[in-house]
PDB file of N, CA and C in Angstrom:
ATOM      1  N   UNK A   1    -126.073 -51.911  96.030  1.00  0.00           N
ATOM      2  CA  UNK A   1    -125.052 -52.732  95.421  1.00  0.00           C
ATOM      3  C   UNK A   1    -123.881 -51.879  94.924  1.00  0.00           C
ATOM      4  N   UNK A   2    -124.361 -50.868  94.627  1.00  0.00           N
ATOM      5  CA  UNK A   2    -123.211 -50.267  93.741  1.00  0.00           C
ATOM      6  C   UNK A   2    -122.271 -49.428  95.310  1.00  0.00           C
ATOM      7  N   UNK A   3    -122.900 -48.998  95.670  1.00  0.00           N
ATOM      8  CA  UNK A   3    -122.128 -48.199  97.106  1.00  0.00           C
ATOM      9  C   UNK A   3    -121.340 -49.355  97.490  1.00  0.00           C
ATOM     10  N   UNK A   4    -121.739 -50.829  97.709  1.00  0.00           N
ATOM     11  CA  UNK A   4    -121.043 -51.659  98.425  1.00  0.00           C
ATOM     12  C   UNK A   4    -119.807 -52.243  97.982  1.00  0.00           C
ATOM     13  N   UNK A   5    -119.793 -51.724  96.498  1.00  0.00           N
ATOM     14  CA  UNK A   5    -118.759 -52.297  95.710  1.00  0.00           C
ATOM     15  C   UNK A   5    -118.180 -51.040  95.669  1.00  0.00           C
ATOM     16  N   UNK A   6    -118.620 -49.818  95.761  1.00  0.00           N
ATOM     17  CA  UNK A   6    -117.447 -49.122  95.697  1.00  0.00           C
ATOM     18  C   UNK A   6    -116.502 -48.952  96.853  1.00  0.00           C
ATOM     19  N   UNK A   7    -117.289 -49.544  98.299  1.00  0.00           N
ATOM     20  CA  UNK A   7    -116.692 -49.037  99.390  1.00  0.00           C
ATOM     21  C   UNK A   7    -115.471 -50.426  99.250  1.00  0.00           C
ATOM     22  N   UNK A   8    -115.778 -51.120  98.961  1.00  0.00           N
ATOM     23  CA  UNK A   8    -114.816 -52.614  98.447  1.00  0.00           C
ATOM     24  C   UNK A   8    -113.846 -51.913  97.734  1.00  0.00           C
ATOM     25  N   UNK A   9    -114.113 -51.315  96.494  1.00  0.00           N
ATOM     26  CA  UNK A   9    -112.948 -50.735  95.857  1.00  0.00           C
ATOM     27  C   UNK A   9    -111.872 -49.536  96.628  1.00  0.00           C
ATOM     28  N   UNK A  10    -112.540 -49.000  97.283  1.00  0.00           N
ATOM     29  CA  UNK A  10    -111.864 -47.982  98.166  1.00  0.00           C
ATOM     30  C   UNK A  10    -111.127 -48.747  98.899  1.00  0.00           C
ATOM     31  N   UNK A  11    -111.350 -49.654  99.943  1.00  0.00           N
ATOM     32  CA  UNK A  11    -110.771 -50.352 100.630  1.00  0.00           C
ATOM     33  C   UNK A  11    -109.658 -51.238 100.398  1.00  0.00           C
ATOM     34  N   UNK A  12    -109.561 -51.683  99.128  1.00  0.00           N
ATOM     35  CA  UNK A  12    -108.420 -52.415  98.304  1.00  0.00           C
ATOM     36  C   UNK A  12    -107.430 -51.319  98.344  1.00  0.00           C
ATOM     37  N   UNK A  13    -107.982 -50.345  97.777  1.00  0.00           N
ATOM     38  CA  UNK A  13    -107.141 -49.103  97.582  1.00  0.00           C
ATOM     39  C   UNK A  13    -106.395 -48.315  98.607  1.00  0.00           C
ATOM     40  N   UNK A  14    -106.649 -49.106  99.874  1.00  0.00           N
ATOM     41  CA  UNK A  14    -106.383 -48.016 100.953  1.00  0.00           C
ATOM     42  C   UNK A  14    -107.275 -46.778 101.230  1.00  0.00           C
ATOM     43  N   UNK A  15    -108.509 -46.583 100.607  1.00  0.00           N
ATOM     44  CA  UNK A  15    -108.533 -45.265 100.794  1.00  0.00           C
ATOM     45  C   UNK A  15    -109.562 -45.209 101.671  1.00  0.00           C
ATOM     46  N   UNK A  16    -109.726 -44.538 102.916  1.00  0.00           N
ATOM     47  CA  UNK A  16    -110.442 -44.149 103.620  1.00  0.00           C
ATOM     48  C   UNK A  16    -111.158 -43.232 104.268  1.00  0.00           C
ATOM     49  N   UNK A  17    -110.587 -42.536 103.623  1.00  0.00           N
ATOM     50  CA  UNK A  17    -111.289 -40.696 103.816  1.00  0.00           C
ATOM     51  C   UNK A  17    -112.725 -40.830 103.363  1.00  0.00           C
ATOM     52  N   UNK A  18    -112.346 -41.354 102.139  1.00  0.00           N
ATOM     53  CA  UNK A  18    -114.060 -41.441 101.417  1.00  0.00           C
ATOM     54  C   UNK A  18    -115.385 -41.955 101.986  1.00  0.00           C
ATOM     55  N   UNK A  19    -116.011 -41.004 102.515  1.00  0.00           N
ATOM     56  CA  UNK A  19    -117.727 -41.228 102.691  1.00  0.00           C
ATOM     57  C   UNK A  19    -118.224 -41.550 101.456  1.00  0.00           C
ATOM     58  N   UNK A  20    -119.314 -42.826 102.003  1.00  0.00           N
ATOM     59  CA  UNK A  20    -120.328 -42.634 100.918  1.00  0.00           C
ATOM     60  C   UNK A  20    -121.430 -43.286 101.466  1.00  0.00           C
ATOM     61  N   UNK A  21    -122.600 -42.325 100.920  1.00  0.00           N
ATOM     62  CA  UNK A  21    -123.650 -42.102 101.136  1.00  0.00           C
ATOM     63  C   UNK A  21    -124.604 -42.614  99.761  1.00  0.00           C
ATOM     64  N   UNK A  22    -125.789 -43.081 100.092  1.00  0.00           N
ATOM     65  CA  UNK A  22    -127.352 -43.159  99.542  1.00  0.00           C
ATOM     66  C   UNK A  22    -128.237 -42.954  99.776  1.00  0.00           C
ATOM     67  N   UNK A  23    -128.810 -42.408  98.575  1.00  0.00           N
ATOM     68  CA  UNK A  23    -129.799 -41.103  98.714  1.00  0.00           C
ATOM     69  C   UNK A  23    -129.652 -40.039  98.222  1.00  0.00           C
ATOM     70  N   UNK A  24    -130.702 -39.053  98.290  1.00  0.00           N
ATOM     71  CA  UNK A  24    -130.905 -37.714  97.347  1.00  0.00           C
ATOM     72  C   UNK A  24    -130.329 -36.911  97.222  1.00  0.00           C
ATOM     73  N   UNK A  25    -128.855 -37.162  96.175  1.00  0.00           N
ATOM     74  CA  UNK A  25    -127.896 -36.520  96.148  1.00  0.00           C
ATOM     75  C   UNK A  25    -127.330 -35.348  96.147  1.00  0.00           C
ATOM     76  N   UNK A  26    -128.991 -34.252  96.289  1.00  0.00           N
ATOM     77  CA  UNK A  26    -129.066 -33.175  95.453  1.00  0.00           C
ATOM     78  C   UNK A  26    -129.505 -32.533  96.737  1.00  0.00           C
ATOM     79  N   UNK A  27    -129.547 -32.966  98.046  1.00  0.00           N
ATOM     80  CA  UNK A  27    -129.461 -32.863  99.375  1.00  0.00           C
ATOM     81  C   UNK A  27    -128.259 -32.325  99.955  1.00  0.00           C
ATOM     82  N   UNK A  28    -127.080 -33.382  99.508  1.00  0.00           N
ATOM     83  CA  UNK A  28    -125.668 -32.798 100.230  1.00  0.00           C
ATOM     84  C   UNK A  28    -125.750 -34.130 101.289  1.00  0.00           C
ATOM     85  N   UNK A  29    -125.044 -33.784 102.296  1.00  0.00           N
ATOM     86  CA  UNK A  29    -125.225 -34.366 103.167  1.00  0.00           C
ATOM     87  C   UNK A  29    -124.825 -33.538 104.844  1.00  0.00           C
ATOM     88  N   UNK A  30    -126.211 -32.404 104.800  1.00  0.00           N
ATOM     89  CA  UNK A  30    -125.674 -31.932 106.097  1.00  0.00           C
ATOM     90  C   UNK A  30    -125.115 -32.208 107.140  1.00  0.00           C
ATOM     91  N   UNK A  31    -125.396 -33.199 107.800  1.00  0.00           N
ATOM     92  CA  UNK A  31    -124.657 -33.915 108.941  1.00  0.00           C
ATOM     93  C   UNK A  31    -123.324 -34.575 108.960  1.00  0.00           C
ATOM     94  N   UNK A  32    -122.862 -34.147 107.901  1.00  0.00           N
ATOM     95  CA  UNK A  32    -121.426 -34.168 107.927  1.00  0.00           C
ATOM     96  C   UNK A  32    -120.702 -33.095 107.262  1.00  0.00           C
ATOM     97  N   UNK A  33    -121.651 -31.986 106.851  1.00  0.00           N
ATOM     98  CA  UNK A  33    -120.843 -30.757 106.107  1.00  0.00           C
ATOM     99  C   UNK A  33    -120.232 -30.401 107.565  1.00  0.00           C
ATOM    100  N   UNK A  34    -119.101 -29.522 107.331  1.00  0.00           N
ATOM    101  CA  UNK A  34    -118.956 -28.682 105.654  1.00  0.00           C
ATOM    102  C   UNK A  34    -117.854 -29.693 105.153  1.00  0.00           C
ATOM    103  N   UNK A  35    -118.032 -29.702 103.945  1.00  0.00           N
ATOM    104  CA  UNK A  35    -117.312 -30.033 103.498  1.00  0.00           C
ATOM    105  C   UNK A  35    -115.769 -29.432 102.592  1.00  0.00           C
ATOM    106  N   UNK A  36    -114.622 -29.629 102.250  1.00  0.00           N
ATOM    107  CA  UNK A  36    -113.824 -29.126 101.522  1.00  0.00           C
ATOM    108  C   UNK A  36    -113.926 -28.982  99.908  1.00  0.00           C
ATOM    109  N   UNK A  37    -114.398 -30.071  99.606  1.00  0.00           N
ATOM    110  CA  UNK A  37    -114.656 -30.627  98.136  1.00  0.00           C
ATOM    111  C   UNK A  37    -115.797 -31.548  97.824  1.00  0.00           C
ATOM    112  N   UNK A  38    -116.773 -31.002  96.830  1.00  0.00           N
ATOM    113  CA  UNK A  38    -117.907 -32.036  96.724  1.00  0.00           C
ATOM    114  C   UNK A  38    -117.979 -31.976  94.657  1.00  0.00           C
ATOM    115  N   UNK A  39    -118.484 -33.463  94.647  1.00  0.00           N
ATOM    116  CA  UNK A  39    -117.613 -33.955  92.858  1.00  0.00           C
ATOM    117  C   UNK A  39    -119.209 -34.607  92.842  1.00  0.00           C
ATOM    118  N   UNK A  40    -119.992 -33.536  91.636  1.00  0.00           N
ATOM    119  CA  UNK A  40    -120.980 -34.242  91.584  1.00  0.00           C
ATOM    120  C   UNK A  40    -121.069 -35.244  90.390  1.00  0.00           C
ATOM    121  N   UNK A  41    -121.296 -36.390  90.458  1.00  0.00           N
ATOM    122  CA  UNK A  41    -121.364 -36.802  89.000  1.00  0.00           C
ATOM    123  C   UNK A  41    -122.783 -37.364  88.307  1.00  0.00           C
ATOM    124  N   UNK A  42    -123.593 -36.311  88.654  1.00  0.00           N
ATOM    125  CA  UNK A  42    -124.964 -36.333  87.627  1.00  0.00           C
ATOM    126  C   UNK A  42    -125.254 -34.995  87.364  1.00  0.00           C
ATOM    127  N   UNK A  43    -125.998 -34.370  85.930  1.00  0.00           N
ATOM    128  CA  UNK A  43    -126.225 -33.282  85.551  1.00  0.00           C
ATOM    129  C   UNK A  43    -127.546 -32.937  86.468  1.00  0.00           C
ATOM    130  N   UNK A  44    -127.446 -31.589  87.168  1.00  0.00           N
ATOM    131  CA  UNK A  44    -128.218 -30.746  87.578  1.00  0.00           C
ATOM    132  C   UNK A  44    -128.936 -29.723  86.252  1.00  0.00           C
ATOM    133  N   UNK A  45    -130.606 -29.410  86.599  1.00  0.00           N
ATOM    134  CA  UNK A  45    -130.996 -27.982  85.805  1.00  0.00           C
ATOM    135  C   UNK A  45    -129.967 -26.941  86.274  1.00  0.00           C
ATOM    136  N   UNK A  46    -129.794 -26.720  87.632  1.00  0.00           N
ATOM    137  CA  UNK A  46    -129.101 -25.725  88.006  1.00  0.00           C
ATOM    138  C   UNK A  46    -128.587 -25.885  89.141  1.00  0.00           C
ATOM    139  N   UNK A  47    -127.413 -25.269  89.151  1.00  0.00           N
ATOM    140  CA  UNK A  47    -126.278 -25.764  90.752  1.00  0.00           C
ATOM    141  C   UNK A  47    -127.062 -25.412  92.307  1.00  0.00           C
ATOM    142  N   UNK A  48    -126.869 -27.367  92.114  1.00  0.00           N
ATOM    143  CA  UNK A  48    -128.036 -27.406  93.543  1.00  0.00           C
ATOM    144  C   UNK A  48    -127.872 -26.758  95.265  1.00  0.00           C
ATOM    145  N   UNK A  49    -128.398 -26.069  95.107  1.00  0.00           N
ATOM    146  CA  UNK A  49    -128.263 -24.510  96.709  1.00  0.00           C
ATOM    147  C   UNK A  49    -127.904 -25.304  97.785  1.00  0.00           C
ATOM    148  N   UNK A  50    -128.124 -26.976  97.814  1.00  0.00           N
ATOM    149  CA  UNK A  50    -128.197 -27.192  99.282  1.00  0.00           C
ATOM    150  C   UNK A  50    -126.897 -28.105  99.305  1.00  0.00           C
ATOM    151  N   UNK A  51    -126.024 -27.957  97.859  1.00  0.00           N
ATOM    152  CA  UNK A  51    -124.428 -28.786  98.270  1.00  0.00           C
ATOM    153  C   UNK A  51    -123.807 -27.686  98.033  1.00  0.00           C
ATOM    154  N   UNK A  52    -123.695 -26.157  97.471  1.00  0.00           N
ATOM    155  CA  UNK A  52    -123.010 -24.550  97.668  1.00  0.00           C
ATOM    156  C   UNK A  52    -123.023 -24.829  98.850  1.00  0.00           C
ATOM    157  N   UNK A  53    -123.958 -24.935  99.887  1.00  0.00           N
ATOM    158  CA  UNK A  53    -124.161 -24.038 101.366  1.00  0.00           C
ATOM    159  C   UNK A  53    -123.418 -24.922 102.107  1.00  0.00           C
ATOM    160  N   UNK A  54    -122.636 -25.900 101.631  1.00  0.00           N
ATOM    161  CA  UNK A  54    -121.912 -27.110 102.813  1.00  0.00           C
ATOM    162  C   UNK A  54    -120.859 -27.095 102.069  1.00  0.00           C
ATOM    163  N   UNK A  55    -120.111 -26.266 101.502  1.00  0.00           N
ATOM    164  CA  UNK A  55    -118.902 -25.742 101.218  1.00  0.00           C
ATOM    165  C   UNK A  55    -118.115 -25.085 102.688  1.00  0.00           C
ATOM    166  N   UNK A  56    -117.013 -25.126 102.694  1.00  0.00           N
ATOM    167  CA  UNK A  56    -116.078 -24.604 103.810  1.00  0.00           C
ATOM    168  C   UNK A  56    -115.793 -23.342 102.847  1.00  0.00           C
ATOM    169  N   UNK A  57    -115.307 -22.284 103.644  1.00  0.00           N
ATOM    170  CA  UNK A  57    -114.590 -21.023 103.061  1.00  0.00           C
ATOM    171  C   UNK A  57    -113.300 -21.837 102.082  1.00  0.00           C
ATOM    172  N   UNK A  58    -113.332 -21.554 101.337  1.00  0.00           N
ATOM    173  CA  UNK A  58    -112.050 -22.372 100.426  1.00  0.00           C
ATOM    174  C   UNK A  58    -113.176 -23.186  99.687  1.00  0.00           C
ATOM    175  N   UNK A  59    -113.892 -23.739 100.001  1.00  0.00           N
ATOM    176  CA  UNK A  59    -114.455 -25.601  99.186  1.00  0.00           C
ATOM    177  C   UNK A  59    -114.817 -25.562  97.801  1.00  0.00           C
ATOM    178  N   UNK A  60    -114.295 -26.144  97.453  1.00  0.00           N
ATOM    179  CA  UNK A  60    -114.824 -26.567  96.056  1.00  0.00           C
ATOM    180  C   UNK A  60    -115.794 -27.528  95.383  1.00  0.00           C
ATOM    181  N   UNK A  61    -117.209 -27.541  94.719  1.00  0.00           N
ATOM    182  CA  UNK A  61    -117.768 -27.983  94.341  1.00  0.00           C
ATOM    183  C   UNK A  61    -118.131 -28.276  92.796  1.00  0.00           C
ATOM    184  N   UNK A  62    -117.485 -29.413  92.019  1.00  0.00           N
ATOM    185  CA  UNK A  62    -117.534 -29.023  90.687  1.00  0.00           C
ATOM    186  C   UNK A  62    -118.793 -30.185  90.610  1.00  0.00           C
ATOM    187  N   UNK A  63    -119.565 -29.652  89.403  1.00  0.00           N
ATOM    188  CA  UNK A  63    -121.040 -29.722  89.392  1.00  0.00           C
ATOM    189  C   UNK A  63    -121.145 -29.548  87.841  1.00  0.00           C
ATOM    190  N   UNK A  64    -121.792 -31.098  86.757  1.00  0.00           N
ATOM    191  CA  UNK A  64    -122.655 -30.560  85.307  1.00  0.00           C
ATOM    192  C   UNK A  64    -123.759 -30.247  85.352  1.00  0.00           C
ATOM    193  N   UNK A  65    -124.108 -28.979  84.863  1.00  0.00           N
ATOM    194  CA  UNK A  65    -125.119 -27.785  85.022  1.00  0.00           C
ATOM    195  C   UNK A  65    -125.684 -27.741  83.763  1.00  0.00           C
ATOM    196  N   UNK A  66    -126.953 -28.112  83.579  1.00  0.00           N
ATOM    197  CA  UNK A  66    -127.745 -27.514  81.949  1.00  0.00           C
ATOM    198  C   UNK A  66    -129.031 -29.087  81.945  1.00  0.00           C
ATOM    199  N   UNK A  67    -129.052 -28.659  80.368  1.00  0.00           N
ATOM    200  CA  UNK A  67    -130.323 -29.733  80.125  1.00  0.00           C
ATOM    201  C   UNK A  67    -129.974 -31.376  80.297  1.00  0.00           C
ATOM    202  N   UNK A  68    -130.990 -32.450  80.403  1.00  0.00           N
ATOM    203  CA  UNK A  68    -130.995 -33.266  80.209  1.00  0.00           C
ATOM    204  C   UNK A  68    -129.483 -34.304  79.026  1.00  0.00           C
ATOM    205  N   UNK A  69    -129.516 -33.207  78.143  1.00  0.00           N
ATOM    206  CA  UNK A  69    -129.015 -34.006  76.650  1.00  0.00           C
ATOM    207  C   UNK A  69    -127.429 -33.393  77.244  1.00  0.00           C
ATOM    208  N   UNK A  70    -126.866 -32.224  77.575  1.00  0.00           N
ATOM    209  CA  UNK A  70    -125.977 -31.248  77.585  1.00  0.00           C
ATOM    210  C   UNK A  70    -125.644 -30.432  78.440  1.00  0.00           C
ATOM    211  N   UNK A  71    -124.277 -30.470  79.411  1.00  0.00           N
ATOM    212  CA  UNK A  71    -124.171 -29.889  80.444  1.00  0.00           C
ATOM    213  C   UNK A  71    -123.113 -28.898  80.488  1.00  0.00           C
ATOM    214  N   UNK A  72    -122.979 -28.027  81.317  1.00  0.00           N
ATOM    215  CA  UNK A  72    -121.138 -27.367  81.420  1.00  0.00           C
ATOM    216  C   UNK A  72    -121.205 -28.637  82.570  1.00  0.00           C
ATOM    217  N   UNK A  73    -119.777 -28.047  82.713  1.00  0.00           N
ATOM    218  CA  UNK A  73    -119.141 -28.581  83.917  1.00  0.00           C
ATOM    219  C   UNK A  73    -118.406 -27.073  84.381  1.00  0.00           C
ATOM    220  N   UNK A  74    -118.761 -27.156  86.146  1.00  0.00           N
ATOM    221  CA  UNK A  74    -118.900 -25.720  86.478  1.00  0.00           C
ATOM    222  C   UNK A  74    -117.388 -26.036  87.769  1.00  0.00           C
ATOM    223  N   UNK A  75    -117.013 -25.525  88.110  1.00  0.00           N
ATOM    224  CA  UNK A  75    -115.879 -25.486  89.828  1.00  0.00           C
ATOM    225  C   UNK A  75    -116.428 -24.290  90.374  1.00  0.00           C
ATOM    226  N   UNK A  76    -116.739 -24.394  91.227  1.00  0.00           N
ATOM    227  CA  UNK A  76    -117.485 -23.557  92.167  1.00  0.00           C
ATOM    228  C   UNK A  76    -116.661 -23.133  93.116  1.00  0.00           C
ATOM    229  N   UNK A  77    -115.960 -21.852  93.805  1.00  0.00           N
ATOM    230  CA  UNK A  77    -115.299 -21.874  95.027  1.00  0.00           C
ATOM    231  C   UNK A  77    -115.779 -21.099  95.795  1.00  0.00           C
ATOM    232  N   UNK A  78    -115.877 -21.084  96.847  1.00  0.00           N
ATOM    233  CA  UNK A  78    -116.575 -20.313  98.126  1.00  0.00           C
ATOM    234  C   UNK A  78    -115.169 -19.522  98.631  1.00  0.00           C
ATOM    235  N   UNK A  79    -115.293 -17.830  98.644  1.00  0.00           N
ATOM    236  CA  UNK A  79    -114.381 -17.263  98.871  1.00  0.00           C
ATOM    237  C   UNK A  79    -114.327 -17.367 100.374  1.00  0.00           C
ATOM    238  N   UNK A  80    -113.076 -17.307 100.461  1.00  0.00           N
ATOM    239  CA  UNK A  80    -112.541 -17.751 102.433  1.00  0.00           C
ATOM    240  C   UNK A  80    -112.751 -15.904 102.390  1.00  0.00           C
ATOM    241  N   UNK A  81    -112.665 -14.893 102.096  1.00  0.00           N
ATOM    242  CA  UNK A  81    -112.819 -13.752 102.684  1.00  0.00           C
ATOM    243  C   UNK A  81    -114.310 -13.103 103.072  1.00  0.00           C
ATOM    244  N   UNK A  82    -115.119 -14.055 102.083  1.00  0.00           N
ATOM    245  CA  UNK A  82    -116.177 -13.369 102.102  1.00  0.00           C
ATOM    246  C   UNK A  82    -116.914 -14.600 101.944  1.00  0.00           C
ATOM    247  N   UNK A  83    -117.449 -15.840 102.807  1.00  0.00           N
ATOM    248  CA  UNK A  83    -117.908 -16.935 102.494  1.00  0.00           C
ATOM    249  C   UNK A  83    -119.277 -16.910 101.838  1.00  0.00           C
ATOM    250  N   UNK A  84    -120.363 -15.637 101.613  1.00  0.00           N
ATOM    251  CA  UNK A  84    -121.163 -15.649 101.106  1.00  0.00           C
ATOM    252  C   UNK A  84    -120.843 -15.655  99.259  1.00  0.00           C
ATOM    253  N   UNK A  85    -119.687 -15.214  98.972  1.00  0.00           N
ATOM    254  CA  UNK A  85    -119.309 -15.166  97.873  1.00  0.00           C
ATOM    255  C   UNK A  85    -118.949 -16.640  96.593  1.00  0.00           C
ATOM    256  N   UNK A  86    -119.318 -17.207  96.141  1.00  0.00           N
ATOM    257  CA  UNK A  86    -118.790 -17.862  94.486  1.00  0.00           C
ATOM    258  C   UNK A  86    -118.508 -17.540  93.784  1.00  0.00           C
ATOM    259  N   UNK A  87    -116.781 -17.877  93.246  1.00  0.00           N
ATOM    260  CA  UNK A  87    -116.456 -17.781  92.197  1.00  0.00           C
ATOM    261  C   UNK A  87    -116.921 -18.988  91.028  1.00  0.00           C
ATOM    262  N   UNK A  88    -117.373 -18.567  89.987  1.00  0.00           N
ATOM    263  CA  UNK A  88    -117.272 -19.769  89.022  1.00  0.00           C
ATOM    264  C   UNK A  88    -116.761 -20.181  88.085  1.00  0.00           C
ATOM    265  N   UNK A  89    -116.403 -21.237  87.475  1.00  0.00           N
ATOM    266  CA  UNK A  89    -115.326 -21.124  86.790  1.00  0.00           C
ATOM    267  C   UNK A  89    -116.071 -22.737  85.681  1.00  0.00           C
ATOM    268  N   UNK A  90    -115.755 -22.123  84.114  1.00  0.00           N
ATOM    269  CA  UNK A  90    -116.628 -22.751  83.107  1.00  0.00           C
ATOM    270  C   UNK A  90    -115.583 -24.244  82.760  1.00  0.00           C
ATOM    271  N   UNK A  91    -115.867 -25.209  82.628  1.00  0.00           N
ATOM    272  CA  UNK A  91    -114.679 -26.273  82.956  1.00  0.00           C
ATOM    273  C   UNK A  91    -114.824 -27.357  81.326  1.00  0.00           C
ATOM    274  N   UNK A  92    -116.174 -26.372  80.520  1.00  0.00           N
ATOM    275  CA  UNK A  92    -116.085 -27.035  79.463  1.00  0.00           C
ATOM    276  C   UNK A  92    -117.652 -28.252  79.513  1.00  0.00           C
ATOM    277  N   UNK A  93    -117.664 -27.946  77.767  1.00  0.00           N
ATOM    278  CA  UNK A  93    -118.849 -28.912  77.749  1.00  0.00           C
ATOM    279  C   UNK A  93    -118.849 -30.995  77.838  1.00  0.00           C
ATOM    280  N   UNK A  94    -119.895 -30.981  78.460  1.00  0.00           N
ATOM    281  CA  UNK A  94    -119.817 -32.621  79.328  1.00  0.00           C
ATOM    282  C   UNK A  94    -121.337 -32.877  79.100  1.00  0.00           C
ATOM    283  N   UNK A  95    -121.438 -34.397  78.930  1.00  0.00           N
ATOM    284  CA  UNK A  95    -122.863 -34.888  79.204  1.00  0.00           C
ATOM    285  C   UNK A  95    -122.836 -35.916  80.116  1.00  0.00           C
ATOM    286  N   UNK A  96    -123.738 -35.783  81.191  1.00  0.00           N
ATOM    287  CA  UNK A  96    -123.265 -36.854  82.335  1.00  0.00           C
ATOM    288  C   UNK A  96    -124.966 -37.370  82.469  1.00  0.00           C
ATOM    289  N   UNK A  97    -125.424 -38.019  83.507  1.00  0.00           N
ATOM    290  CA  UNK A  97    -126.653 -38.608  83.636  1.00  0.00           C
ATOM    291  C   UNK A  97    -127.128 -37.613  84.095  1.00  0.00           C
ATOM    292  N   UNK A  98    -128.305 -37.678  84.424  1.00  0.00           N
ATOM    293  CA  UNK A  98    -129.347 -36.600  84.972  1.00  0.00           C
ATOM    294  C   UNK A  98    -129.609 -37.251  86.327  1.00  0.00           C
ATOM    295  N   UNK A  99    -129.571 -35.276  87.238  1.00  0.00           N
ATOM    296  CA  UNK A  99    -129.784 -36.187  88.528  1.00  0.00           C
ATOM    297  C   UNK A  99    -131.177 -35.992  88.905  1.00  0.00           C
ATOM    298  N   UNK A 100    -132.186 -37.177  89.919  1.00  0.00           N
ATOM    299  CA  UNK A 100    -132.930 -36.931  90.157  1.00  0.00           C
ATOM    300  C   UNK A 100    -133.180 -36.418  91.576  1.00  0.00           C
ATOM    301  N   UNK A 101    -133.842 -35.963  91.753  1.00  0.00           N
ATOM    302  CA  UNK A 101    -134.292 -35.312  93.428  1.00  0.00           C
ATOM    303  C   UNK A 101    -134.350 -33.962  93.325  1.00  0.00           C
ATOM    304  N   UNK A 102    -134.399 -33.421  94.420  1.00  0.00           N
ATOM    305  CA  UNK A 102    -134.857 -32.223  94.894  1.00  0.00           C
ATOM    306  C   UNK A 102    -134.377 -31.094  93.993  1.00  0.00           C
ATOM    307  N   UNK A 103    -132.985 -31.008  93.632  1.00  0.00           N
ATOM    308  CA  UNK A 103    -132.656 -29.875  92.950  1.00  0.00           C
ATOM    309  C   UNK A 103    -132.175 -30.634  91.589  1.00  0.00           C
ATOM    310  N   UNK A 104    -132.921 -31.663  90.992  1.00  0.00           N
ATOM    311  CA  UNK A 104    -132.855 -32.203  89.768  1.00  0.00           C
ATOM    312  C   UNK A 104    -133.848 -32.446  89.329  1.00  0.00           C
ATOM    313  N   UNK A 105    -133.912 -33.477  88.123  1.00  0.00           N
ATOM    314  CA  UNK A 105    -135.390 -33.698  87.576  1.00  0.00           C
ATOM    315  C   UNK A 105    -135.780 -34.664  88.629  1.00  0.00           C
ATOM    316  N   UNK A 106    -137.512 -34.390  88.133  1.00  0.00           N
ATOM    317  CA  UNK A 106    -138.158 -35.340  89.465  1.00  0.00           C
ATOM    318  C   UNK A 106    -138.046 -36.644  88.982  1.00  0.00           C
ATOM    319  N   UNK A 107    -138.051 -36.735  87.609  1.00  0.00           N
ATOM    320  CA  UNK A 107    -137.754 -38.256  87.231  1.00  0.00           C
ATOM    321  C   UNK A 107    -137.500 -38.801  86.241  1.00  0.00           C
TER     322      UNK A 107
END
């Protein structure tokens, strides 16, 4: 329900670039990486390895990182010279929902 209303809202909006997907958010979505920019909006224990690795050289992934109650909010960039490389960058304290799945809580 909620995907279907957002793809409704996008669509009012003109906007069509936007994928969206359901399911284990904490997955990524390989089959359509890499991506340029990925905007997570549930708190991770820790910045989940398998939406870093579907970054493009350049991509940015901003991600709330920490406990349950209390998160940073992190921008992640994948250096275009050296794509094994992240810069990170601290974006300030945030409390967002907790995500569940693979690289979140189990529940």
């Amino acid at each position: 329900a909620l995907a279907t209303r957002a793809r409704k809202i996008l669509d009012r909006l003109n906007c069509y670039n936007v994928a969206i997907r359901v399911g284990d958010g904490s997955y990524g979505w390989r089959e359509e990486a890499p991506f340029d920019a990925i905007i997570t909006t549930a708190a991770a224990p820790q910045i989940p390895p398998f939406l870093a690795d579907q970054l493009v050289p350049g991509g940015r992934l901003v991600v709330p990182v920490g406990s349950r109650d209390v998160q940073t909010l992190y921008k992640l960039t994948r250096s275009v010279d050296n794509p094994a490389e992240m810069k990170k960058e601290d974006l300030g304290g945030v409390r967002f929902v907790s995500l569940i799945g693979e690289s979140g809580w189990k529940s």
